[in-house]
N, C-alpha and C. Protein backbone atom coordinates (compact mmCIF):
# COMPACT_ATOMS: atom_id res chain seq x y z
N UNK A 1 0.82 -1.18 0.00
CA UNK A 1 0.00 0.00 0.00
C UNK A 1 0.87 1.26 0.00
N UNK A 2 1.98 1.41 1.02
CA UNK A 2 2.78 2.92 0.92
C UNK A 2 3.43 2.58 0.00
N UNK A 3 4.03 1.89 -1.26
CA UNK A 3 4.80 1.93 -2.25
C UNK A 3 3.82 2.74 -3.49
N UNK A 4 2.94 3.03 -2.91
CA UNK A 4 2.26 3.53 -4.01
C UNK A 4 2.03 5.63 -4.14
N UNK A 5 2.71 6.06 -3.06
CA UNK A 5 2.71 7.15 -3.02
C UNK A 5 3.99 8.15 -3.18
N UNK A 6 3.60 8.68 -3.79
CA UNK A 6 4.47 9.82 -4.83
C UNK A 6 5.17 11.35 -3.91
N UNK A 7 4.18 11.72 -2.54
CA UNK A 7 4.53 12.70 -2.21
C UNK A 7 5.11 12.05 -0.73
N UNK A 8 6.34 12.39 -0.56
CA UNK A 8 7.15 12.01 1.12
C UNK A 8 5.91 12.26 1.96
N UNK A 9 5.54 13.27 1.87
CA UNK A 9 4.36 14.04 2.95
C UNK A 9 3.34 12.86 3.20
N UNK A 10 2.36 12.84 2.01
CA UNK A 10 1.58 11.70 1.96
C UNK A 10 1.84 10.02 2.67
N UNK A 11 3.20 9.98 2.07
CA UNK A 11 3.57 8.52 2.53
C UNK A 11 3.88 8.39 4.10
N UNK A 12 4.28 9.55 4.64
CA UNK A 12 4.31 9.82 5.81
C UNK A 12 3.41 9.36 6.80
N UNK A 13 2.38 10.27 6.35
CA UNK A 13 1.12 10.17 6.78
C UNK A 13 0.41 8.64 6.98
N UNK A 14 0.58 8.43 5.35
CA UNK A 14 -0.40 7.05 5.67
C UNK A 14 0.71 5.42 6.41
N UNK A 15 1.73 5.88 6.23
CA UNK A 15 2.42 4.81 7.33
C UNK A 15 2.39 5.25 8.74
N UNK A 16 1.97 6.53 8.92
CA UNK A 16 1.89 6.89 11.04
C UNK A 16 0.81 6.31 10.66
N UNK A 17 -0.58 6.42 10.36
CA UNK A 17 -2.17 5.50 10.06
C UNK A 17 -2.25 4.23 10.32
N UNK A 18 -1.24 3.42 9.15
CA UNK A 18 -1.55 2.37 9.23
C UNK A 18 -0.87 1.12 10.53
N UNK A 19 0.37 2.62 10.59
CA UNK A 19 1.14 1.27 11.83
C UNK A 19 0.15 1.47 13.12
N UNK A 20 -0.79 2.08 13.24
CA UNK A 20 -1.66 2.35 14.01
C UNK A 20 -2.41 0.68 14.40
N UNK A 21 -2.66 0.34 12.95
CA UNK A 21 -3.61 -0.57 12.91
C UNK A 21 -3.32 -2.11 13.26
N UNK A 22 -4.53 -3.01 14.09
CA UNK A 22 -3.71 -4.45 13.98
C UNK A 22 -2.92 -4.90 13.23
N UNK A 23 -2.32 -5.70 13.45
CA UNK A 23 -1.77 -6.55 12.51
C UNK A 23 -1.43 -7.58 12.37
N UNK A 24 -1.48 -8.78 11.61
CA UNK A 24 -1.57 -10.40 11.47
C UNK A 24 -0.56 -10.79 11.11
N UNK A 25 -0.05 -11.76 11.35
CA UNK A 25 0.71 -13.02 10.39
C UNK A 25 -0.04 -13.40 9.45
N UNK A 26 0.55 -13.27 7.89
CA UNK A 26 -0.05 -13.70 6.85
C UNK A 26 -0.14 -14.87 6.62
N UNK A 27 0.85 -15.46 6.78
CA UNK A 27 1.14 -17.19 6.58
C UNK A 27 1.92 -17.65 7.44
N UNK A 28 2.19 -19.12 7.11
CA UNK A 28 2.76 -19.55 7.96
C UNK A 28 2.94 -20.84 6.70
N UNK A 29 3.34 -22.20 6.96
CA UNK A 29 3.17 -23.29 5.92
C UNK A 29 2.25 -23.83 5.64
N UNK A 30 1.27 -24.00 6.64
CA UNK A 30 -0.24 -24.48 6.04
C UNK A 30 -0.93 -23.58 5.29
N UNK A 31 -1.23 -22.18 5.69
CA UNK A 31 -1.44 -21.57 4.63
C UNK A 31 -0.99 -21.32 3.32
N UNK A 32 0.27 -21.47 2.95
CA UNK A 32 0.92 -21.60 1.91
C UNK A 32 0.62 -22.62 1.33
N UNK A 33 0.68 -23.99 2.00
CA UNK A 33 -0.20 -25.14 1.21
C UNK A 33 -1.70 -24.78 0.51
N UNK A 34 -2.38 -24.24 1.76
CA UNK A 34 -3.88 -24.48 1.26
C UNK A 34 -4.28 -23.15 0.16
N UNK A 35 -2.82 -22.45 0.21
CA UNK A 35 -2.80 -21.43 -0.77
C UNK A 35 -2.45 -21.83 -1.91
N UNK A 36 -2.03 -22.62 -2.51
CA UNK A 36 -1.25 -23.28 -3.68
C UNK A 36 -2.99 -24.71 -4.25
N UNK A 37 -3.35 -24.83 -2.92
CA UNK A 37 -4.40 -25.77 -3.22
C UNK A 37 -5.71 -24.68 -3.97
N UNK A 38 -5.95 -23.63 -2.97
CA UNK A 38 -6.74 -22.94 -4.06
C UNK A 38 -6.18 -22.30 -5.67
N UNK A 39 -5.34 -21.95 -5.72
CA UNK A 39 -4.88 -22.00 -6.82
C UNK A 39 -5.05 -22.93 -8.09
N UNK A 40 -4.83 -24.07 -7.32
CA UNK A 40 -4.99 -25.02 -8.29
C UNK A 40 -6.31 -25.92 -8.70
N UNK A 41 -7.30 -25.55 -7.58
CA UNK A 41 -8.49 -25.52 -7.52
C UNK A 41 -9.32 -24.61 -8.89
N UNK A 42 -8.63 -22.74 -8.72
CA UNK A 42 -9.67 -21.95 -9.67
C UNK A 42 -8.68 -22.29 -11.15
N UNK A 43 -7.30 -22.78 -10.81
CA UNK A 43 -7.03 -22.98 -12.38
C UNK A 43 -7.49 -24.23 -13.29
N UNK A 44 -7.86 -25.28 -12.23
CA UNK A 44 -8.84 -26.46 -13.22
C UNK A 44 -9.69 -25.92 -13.29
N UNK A 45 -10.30 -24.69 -13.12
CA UNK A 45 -11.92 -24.20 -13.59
C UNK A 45 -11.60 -23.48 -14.98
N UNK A 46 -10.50 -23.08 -15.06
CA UNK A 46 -10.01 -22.21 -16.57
C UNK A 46 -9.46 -21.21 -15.54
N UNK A 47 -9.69 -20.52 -14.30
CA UNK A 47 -9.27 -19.07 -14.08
C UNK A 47 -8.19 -19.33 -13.78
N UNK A 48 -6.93 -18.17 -14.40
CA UNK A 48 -5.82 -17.96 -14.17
C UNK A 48 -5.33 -16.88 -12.77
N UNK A 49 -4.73 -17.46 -11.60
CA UNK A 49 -4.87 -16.09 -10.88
C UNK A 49 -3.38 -15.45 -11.08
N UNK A 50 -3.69 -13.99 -11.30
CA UNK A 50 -2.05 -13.37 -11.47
C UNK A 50 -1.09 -12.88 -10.44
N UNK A 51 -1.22 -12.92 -9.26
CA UNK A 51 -0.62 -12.85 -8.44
C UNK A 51 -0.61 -13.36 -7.15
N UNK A 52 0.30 -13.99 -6.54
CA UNK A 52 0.87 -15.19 -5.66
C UNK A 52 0.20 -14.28 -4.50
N UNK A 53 0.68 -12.80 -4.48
CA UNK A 53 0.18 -12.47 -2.74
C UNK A 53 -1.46 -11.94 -2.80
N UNK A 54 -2.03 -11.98 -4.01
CA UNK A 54 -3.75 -12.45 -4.31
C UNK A 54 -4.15 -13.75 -3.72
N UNK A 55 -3.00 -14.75 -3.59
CA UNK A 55 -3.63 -15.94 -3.96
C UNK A 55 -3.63 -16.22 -1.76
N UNK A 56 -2.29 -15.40 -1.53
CA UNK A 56 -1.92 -15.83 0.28
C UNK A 56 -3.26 -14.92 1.04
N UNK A 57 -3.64 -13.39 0.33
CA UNK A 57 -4.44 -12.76 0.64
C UNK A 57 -5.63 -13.40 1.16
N UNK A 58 -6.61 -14.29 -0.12
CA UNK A 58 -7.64 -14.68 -0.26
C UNK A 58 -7.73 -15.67 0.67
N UNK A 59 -6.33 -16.73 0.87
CA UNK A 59 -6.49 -18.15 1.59
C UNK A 59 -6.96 -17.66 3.06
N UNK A 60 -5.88 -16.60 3.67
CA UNK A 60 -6.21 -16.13 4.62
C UNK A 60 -7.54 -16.05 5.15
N UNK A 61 -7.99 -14.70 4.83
CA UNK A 61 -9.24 -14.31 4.63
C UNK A 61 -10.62 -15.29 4.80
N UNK A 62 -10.68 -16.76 3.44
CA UNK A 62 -10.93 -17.60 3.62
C UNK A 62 -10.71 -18.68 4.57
N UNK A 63 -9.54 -18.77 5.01
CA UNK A 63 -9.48 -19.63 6.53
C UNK A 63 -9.72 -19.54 7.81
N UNK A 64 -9.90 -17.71 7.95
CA UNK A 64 -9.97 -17.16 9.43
C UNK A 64 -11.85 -16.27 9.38
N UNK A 65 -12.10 -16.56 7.89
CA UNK A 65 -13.21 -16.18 7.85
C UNK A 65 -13.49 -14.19 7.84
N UNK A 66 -12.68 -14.03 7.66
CA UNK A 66 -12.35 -12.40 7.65
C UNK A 66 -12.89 -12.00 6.32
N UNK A 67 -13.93 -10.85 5.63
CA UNK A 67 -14.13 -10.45 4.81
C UNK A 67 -13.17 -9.36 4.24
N UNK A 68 -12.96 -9.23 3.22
CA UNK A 68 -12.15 -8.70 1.97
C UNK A 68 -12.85 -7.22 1.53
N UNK A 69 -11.90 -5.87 1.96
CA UNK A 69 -12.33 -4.67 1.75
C UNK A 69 -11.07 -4.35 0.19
N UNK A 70 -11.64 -4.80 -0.88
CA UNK A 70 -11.41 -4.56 -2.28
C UNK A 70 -11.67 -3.64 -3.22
N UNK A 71 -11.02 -3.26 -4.33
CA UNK A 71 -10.99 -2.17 -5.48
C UNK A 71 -10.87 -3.26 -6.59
N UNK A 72 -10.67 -3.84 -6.89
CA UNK A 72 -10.60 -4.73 -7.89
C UNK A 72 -11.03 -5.60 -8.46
N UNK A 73 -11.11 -6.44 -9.55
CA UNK A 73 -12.04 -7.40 -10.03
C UNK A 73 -10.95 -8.50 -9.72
N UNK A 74 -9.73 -8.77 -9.74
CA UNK A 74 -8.98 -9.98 -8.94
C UNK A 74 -9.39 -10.92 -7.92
N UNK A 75 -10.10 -10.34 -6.98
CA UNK A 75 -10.38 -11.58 -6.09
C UNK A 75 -11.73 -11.92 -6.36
N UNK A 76 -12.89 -11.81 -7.76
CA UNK A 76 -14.09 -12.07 -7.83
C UNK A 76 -14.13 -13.89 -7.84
N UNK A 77 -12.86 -14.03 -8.74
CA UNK A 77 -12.85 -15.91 -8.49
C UNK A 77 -13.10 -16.04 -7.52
N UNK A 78 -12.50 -15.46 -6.33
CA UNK A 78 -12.50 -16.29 -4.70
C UNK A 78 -13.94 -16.10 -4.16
N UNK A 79 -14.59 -14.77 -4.43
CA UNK A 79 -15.59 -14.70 -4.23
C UNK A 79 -16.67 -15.81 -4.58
N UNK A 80 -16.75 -15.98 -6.06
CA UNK A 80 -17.56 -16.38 -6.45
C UNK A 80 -17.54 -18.04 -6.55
N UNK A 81 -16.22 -18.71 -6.28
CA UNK A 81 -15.65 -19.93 -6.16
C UNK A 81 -15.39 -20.64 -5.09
N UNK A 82 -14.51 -19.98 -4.25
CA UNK A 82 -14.13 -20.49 -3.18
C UNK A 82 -14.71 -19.84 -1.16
N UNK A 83 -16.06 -18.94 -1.50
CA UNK A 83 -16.54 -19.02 -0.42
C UNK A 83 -16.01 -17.44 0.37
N UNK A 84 -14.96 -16.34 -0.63
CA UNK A 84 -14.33 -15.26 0.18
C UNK A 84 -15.46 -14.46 0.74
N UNK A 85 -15.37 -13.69 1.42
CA UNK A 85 -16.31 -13.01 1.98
C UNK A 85 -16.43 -11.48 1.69
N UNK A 86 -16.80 -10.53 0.71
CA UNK A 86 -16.46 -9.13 0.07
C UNK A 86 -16.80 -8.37 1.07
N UNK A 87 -16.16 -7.62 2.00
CA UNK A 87 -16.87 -6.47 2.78
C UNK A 87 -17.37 -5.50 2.70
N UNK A 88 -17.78 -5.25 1.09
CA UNK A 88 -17.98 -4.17 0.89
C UNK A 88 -19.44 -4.54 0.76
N UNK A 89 -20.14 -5.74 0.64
CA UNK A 89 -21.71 -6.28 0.61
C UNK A 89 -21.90 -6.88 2.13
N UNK A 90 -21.18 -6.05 3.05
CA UNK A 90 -21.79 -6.93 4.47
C UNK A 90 -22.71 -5.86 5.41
C-alpha cells in the first residue's frame, strides 16, 4: 500500500495511520499449502490467478473467515468460487 505514493508528505502520513492498525501473520506453511491448493483448484476451472500475494491474501481471509475490503475485479474468483467473503456487501 505505501509503495504507491508519490509525495514524502503523503507517505508519511499514511504509514503513522496504518502502523496504528492491527496486525496479522499472513502465513505460515499451512497456509501456503492451502494457498497453492486454491490455486490449483480456480485454475482447473479455466481461471488464471495473477498474483501469488492475491492468492496468500484470499487463503487467509478464507481460513480465518475475515471479509475482503477490495478495489478490484482480482479476487471475484475467490468470491464467487471459493466461499471469500467481500466487505464491501456486508
Amino acid at each position: 500500500m505505501l509503495q504507491g505514493f508519490r509525495s514524502d508528505k503523503d507517505y508519511r502520513i499514511a504509514k503513522s495511520l496504518l502502523t496504528e492498525l492491527a496486525q496479522v501473520q499472513l502465513c505460515n506453511t499451512d497456509l501456503a499449502i492451502k494457498s497453492a491448493q486454491n490455486y490449483r483448484a480456480l485454475r482447473k476451472q479455466g481461471i488464471t490467478i495473477r498474483k501469488t500475494i492475491d492468492c496468500l491474501i484470499a487463503t487467509y481471509c478464507i481460513e480465518t473467515k475475515t471479509p475482503l475490503l477490495f478495489s478490484d475485479r482480482d479476487f471475484d474468483p475467490w468470491i464467487e468460487n471459493l466461499q471469500l467473503k467481500d466487505a464491501s456487501v456486508l
